[in-house]
N, C-alpha and C. Protein backbone atom coordinates (compact mmCIF):
# COMPACT_ATOMS: atom_id res chain seq x y z
N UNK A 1 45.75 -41.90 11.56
CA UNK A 1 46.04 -41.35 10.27
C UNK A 1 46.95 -40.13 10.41
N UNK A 2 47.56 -40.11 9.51
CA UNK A 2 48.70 -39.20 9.50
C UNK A 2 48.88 -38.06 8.22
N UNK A 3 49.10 -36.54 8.08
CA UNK A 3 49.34 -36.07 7.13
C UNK A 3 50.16 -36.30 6.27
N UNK A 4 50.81 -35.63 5.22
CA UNK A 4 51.83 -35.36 4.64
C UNK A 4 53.15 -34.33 5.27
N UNK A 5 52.67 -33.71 6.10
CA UNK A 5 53.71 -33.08 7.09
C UNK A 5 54.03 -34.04 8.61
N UNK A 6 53.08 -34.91 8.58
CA UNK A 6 53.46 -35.43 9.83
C UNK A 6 52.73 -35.49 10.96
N UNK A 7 51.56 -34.31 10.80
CA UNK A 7 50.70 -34.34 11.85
C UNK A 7 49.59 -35.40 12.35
N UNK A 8 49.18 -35.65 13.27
CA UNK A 8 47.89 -36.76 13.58
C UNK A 8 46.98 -36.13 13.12
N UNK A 9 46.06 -36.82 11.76
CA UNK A 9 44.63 -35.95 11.38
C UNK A 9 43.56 -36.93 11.77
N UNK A 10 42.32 -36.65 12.03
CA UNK A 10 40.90 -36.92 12.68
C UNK A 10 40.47 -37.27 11.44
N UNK A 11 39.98 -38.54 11.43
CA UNK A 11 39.34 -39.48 10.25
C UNK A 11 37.94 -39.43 10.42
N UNK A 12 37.02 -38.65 9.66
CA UNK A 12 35.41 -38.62 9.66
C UNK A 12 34.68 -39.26 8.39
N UNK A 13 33.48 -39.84 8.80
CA UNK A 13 32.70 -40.06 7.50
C UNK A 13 31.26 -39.94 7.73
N UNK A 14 30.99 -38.83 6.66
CA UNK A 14 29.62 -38.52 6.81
C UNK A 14 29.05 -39.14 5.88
N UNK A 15 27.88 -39.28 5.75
CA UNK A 15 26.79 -39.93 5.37
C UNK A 15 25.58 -39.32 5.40
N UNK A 16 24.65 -39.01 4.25
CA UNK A 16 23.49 -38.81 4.52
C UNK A 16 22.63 -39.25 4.73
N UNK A 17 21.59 -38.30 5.48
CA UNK A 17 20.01 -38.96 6.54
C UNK A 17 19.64 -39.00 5.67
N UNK A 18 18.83 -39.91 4.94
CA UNK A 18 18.18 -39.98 4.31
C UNK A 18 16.24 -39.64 4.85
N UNK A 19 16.55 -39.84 6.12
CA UNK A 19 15.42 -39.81 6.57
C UNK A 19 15.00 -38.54 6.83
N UNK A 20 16.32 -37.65 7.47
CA UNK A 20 15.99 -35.89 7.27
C UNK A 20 15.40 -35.63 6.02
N UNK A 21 16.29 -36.12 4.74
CA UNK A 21 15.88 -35.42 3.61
C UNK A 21 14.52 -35.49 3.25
N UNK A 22 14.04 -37.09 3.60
CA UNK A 22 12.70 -37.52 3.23
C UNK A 22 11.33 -36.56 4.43
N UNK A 23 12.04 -35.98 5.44
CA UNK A 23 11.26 -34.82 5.89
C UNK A 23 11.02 -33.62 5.17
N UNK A 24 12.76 -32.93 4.88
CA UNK A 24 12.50 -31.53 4.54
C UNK A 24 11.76 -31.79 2.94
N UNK A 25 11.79 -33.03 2.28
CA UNK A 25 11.04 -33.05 1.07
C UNK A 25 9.62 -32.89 1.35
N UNK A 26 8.74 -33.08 2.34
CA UNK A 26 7.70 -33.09 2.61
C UNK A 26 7.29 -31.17 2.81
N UNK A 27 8.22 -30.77 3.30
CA UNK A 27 7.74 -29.41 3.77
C UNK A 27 8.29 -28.08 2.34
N UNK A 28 8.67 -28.96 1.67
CA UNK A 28 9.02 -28.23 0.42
C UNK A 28 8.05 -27.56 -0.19
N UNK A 29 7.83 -25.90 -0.33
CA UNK A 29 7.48 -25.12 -0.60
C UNK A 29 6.48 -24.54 0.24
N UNK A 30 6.60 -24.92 1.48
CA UNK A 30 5.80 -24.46 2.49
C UNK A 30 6.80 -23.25 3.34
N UNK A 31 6.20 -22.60 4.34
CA UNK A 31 6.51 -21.58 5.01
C UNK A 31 6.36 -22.17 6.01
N UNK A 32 7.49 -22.07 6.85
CA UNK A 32 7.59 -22.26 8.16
C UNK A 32 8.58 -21.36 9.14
N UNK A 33 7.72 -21.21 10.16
CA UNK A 33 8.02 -20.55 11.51
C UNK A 33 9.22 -20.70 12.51
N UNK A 34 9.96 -20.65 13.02
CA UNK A 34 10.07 -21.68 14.03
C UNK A 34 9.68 -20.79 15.59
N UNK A 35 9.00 -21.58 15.98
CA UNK A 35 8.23 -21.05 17.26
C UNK A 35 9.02 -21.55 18.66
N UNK A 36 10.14 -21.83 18.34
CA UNK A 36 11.11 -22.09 19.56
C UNK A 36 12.11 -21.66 20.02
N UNK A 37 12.22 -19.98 19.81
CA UNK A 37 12.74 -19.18 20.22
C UNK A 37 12.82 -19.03 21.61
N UNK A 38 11.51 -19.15 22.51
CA UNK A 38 11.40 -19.01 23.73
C UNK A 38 10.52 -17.48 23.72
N UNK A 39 9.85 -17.01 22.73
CA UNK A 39 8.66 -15.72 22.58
C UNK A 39 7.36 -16.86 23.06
N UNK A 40 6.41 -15.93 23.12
CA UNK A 40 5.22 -16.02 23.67
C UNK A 40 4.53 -15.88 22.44
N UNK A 41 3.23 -17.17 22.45
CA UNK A 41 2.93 -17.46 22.14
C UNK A 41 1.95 -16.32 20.55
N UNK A 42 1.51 -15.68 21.61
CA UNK A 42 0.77 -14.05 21.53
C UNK A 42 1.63 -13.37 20.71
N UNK A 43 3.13 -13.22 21.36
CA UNK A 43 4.13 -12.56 20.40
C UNK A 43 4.22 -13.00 19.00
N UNK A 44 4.13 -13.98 18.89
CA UNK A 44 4.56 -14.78 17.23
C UNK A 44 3.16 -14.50 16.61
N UNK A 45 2.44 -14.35 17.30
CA UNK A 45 1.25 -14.06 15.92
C UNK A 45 0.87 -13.02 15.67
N UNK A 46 1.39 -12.15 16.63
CA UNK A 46 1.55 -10.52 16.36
C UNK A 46 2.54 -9.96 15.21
N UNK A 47 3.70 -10.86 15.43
CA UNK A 47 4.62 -11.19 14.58
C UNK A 47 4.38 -11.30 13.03
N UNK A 48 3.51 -12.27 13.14
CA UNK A 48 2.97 -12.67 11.74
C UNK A 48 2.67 -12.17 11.07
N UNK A 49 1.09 -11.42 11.99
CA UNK A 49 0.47 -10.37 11.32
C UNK A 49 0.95 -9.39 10.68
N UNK A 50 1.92 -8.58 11.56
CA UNK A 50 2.66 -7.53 11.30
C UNK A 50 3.30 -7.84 9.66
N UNK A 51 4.25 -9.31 9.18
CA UNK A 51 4.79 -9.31 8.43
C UNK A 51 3.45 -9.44 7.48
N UNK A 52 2.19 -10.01 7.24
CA UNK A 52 1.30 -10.12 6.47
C UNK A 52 1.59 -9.17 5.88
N UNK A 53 0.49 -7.76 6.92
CA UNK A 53 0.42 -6.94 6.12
C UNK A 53 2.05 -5.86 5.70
N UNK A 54 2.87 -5.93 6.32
CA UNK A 54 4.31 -5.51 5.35
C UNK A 54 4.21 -6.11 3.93
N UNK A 55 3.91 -7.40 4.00
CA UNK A 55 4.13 -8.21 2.57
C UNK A 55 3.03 -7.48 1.32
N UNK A 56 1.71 -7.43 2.12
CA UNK A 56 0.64 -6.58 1.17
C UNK A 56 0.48 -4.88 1.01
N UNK A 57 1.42 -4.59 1.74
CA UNK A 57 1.61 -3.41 1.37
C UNK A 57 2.60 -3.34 -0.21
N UNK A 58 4.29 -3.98 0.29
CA UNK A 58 4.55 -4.30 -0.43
C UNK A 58 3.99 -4.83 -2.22
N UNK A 59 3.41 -5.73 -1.61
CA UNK A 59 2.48 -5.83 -3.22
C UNK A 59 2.09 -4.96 -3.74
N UNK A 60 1.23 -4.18 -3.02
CA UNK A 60 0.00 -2.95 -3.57
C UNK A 60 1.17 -1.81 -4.16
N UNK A 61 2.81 -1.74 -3.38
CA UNK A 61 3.26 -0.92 -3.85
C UNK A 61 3.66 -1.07 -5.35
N UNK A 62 4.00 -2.89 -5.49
CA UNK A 62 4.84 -3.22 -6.66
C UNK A 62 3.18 -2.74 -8.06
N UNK A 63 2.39 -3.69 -7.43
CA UNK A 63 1.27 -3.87 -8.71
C UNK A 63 0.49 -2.41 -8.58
N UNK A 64 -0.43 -1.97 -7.77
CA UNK A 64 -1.04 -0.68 -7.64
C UNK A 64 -0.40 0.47 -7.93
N UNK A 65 0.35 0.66 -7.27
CA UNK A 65 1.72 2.02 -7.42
C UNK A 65 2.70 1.96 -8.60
N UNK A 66 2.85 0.91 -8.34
CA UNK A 66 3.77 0.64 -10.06
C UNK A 66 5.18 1.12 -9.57
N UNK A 67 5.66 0.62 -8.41
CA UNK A 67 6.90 1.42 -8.07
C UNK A 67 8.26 0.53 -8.78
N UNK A 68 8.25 -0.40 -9.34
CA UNK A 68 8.78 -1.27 -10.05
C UNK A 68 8.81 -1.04 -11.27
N UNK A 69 9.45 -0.99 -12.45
CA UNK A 69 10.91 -0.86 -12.55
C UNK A 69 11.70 0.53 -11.93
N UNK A 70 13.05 0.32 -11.36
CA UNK A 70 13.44 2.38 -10.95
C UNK A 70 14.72 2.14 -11.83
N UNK A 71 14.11 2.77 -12.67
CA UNK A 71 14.98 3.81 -14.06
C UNK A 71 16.09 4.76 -13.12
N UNK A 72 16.46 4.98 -11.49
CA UNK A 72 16.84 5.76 -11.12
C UNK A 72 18.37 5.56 -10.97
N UNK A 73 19.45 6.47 -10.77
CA UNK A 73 20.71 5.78 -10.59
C UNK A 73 21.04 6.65 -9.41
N UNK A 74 20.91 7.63 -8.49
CA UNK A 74 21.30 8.05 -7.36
C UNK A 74 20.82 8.03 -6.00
N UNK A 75 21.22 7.64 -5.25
CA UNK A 75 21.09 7.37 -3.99
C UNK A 75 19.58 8.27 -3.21
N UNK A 76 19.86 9.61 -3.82
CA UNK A 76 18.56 10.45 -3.17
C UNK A 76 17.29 10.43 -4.28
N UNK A 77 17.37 10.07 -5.25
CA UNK A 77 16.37 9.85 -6.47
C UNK A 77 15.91 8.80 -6.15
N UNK A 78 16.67 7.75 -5.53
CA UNK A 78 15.97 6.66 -5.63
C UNK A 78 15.03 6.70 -4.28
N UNK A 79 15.57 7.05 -2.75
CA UNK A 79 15.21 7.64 -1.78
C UNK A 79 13.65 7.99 -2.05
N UNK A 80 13.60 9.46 -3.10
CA UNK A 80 12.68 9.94 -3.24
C UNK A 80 11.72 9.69 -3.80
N UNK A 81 11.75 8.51 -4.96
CA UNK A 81 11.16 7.94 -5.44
C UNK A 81 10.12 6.96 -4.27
N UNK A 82 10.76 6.02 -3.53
CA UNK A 82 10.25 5.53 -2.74
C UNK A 82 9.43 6.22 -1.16
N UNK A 83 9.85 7.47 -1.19
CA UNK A 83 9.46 8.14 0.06
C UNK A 83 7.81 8.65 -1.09
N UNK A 84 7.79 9.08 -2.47
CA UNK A 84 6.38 9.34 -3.06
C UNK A 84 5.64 8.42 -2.58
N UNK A 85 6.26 7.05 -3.39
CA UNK A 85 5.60 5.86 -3.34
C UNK A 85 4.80 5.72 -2.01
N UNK A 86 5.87 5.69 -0.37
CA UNK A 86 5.08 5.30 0.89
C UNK A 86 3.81 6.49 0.55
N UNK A 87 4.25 7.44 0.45
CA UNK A 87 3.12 9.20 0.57
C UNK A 87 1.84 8.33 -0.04
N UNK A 88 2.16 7.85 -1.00
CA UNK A 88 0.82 7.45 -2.47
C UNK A 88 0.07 6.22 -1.50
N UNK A 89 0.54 5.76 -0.78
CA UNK A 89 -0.02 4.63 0.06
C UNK A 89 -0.60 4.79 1.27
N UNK A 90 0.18 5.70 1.70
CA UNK A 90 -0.63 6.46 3.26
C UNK A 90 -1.51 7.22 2.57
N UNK A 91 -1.71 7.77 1.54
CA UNK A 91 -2.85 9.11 0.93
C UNK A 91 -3.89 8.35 0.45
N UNK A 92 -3.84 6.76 0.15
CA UNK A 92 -4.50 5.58 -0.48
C UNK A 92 -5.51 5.25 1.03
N UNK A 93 -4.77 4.87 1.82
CA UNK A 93 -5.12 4.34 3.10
C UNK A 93 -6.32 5.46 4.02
N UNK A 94 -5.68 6.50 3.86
CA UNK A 94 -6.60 7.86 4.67
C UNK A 94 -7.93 7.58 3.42
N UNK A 95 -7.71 7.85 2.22
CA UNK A 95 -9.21 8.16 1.24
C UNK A 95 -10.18 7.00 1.77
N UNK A 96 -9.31 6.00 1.91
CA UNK A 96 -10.21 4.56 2.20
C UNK A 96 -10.73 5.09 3.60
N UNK A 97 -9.94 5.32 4.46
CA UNK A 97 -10.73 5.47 5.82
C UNK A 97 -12.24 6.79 5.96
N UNK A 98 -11.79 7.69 4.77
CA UNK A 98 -12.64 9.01 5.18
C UNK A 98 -13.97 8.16 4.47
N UNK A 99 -14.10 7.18 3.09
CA UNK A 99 -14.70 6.78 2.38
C UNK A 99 -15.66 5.83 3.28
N UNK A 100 -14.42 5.07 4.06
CA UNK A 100 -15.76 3.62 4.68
C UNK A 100 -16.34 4.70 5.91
N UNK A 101 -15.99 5.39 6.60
CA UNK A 101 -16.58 6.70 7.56
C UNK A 101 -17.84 7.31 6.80
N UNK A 102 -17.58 7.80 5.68
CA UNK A 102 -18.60 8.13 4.64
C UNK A 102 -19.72 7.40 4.28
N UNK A 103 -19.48 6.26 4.18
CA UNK A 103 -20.03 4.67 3.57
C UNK A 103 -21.36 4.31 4.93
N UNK A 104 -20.75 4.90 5.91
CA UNK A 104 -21.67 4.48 7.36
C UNK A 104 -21.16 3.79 8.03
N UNK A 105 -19.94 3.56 8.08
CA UNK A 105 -19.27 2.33 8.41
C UNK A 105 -18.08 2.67 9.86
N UNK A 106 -18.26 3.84 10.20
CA UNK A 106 -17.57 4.64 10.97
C UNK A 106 -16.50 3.58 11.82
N UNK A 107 -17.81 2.74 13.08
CA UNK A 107 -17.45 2.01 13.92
C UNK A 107 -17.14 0.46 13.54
N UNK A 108 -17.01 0.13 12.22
CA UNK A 108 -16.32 -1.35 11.45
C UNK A 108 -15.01 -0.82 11.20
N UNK A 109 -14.20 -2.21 11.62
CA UNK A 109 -12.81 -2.38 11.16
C UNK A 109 -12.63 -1.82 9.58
N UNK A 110 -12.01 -1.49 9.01
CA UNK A 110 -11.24 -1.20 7.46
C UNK A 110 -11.57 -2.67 6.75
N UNK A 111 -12.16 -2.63 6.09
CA UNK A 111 -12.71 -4.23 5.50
C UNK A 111 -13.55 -5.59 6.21
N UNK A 112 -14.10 -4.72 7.20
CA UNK A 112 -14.74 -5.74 7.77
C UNK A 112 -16.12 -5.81 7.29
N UNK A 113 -16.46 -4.37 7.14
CA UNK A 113 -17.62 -4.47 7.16
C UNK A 113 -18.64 -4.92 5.47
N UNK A 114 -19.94 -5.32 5.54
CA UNK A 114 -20.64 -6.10 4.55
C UNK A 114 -20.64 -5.15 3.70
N UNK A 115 -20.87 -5.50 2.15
CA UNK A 115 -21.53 -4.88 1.24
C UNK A 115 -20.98 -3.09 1.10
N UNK A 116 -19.64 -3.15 1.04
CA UNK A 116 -19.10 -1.87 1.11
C UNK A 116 -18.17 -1.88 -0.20
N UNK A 117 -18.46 -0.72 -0.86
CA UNK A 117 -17.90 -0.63 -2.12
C UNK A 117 -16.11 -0.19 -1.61
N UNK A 118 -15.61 0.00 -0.76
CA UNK A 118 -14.37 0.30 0.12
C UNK A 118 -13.60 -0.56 -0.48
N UNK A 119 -12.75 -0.96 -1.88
CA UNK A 119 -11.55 -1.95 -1.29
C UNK A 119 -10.66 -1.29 -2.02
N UNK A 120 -9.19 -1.24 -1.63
CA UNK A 120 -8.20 -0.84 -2.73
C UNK A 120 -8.43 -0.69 -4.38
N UNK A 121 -8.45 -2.30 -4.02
CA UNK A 121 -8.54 -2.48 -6.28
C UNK A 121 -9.55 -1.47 -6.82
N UNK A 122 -10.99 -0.92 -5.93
CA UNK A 122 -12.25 -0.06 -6.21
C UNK A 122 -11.52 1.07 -6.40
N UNK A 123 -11.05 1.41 -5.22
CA UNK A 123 -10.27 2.87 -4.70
C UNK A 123 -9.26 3.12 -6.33
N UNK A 124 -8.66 2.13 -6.39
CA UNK A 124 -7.36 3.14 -7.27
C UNK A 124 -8.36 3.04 -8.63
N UNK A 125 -9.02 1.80 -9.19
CA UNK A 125 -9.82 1.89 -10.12
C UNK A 125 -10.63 3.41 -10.18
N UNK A 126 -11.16 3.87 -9.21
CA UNK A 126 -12.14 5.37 -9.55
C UNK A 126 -10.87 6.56 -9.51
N UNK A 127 -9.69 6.16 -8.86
CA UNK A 127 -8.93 7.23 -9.25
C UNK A 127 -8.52 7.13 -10.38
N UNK A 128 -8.41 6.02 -11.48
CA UNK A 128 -7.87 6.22 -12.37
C UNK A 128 -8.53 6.73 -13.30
N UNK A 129 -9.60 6.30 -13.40
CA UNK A 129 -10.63 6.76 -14.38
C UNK A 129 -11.16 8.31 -14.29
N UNK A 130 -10.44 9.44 -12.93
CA UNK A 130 -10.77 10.39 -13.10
C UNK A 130 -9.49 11.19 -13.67
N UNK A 131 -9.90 12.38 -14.41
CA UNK A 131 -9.02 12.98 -15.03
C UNK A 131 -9.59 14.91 -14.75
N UNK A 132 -8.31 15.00 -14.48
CA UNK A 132 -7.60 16.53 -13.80
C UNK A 132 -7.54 17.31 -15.53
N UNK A 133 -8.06 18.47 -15.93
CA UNK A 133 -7.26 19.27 -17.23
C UNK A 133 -7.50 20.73 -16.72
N UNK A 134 -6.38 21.43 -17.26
CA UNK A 134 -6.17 23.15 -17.06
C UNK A 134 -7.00 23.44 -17.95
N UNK A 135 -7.72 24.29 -17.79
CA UNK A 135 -8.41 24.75 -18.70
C UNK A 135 -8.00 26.57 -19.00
N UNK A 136 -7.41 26.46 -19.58
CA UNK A 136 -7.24 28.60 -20.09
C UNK A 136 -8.43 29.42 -20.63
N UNK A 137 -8.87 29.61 -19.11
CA UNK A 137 -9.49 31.06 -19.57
C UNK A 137 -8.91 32.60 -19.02
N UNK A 138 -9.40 33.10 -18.90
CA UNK A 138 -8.78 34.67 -18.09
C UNK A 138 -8.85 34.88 -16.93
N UNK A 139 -9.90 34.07 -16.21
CA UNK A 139 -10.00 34.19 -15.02
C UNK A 139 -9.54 33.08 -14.19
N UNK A 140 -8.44 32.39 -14.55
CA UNK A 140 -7.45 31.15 -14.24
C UNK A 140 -8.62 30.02 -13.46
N UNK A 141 -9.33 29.64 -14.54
CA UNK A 141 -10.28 28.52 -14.24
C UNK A 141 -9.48 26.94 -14.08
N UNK A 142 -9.85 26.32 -13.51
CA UNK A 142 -9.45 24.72 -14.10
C UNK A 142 -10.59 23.96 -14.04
N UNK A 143 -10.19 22.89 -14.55
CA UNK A 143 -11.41 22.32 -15.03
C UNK A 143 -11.56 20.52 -14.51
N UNK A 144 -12.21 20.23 -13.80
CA UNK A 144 -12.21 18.66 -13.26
C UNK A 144 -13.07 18.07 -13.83
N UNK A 145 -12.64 17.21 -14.76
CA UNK A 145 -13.67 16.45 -15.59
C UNK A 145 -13.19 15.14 -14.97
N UNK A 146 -14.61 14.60 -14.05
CA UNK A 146 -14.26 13.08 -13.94
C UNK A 146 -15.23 12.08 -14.90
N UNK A 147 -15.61 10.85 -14.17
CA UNK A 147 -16.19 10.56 -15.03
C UNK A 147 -17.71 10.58 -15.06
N UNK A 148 -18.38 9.46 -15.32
CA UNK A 148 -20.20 9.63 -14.87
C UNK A 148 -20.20 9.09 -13.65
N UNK A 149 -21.42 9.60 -12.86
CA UNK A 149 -21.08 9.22 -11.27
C UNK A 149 -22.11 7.80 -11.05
N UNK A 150 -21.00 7.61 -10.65
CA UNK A 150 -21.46 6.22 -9.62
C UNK A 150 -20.90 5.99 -8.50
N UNK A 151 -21.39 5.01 -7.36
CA UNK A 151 -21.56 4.72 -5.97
C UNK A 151 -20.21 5.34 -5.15
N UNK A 152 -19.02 4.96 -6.34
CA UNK A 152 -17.54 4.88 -5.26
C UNK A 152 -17.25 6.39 -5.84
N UNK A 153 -17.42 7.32 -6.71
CA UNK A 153 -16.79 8.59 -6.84
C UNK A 153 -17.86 9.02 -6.06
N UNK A 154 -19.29 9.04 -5.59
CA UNK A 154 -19.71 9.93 -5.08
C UNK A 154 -19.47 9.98 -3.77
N UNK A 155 -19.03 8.27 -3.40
CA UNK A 155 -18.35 8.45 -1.71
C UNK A 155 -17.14 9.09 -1.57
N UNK A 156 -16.41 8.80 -2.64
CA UNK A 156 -15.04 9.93 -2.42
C UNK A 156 -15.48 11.46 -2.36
N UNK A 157 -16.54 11.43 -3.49
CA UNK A 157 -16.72 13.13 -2.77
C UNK A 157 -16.85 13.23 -1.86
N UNK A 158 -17.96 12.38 -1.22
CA UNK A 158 -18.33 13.10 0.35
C UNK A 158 -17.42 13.06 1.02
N UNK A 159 -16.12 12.36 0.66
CA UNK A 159 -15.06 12.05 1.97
C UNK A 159 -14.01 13.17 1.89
N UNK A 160 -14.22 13.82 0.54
CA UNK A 160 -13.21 14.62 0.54
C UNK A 160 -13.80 16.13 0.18
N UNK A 161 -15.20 16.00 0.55
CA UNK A 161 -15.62 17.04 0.63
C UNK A 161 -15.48 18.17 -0.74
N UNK A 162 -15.35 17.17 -1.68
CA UNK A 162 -14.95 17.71 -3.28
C UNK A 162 -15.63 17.06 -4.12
N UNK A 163 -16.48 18.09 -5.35
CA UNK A 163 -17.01 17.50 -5.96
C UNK A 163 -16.22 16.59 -7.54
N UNK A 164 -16.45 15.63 -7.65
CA UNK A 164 -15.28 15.07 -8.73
C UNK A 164 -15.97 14.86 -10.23
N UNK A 165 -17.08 14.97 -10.20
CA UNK A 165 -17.54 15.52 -11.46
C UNK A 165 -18.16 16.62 -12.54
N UNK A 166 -18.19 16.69 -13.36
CA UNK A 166 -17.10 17.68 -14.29
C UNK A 166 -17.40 19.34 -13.71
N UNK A 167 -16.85 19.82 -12.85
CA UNK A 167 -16.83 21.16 -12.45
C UNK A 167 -15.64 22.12 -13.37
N UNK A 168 -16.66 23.36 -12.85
CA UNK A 168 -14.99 24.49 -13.07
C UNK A 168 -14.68 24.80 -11.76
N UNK A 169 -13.34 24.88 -11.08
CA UNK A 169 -13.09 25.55 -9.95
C UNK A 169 -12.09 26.31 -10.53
N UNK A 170 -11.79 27.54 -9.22
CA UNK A 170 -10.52 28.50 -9.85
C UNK A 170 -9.58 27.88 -9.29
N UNK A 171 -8.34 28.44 -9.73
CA UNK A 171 -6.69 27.66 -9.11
C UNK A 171 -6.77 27.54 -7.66
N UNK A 172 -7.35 29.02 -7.37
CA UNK A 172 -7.13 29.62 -5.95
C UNK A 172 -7.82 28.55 -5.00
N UNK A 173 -9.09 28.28 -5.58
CA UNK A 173 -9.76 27.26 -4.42
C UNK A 173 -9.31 25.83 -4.32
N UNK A 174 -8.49 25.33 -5.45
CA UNK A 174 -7.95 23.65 -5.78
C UNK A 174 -6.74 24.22 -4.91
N UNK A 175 -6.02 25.33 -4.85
CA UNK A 175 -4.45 25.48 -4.37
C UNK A 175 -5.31 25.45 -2.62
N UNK A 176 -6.38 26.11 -2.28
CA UNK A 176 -7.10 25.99 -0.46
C UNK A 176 -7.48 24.58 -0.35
N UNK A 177 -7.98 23.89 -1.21
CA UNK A 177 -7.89 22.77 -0.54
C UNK A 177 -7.35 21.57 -1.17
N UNK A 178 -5.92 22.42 -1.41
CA UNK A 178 -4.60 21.40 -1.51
C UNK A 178 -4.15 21.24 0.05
N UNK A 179 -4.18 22.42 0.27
CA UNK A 179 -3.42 23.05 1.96
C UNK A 179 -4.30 22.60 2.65
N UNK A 180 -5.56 22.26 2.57
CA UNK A 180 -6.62 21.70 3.66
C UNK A 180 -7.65 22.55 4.32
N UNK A 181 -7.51 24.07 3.69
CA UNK A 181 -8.37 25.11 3.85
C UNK A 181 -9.75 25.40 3.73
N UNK A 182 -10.05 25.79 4.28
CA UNK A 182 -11.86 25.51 4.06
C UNK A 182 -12.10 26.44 2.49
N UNK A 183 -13.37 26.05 1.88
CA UNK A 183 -13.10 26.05 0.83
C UNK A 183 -14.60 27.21 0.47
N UNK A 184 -15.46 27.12 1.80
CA UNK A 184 -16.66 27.93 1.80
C UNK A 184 -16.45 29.53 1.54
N UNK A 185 -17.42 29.89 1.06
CA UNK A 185 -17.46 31.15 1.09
C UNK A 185 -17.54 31.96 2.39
N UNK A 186 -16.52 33.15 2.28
CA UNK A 186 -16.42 34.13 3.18
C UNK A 186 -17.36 35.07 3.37
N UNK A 187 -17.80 35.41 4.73
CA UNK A 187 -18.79 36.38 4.44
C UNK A 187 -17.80 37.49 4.44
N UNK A 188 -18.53 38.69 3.75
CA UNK A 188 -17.73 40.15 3.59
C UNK A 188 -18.19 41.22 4.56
């Protein structure tokens, strides 16, 4: 065969497998690996894992955090937006650990263990339901009104060594143990 300029052109005809297709139709909407890289065996499921939990972090950021929609239009806003977001997830992750430590659970994996009020959806649920208000008096009081206590705010207290229902504290002692300061009284 020959061009229109003259040159010798290579005559092909493809055809489809029908029999490929009638495979990849089978695996349609499935997830697959391919494990023939030449990694170890050990490696790929380390692999896995790793992406699991990336993927459920992810989630917890979109649905829990609410980091979805960003109203933001600059490069460092948006940055910062997402650097809160990781903060709000590592600060999520530590309450859970001081909580199942609290719980009795010291030496169990992070969700392993039975009959533990410990899970995210619990966790952000009792944070939401507590509520922070200034209260103005003269002697720069504030005021922590949470809610009525039950099982999972009283383990956050103990974990955070703060009481979360309805107290007065002064600024001075919420600003010491913002910083992580001990919060006891000084002897004079």
């Amino acid at each position: 065969m020959v061009t229109k300029e003259g040159e010798v052109a290579e005559y092909r005809s493809i055809a489809a497998d029908e029999k490929a297709f009638g495979e990849a139709e089978n695996l349609a909407g499935l997830y697959v690996q391919a494990t023939n890289l030449g990694d170890e065996p050990k490696d790929l499921y380390w692999i896995s894992r790793m992406r699991w939990q990336v993927e459920m972090c992810f989630r917890e950021m979109k649905t829990n955090l609410r980091s979805r929609p960003i109203y933001l239009t600059t490069d460092d806003h948006i940055r910062g937006h997402f650097v809160i977001i990781f903060l709000a997830l590592q600060a999520r992750k530590l309450l859970m650990y001081r909580m199942y430590a609290a719980e009795g659970n010291k030496d169990e994996k992070l969700g392993r263990a039975e009959n533990t009020a410990v899970t995210p959806d619990a966790v952000y649920g009792e944070l939401r339901r507590l509520v922070g208000r200034r209260h103005t008096a003269d002697e720069g009081f504030a005021f922590i009104e949470g809610g009525k206590k039950n099982e999972r705010n009283m383990l956050m207290a103990k974990a955070l060594g703060l009481s979360l229902t309805k107290q007065m504290m002064s600024e001075k002692k919420l600003e010491e143990f913002a910083r992580g300061e001990k919060t006891e009284k000084k002897e004079e």
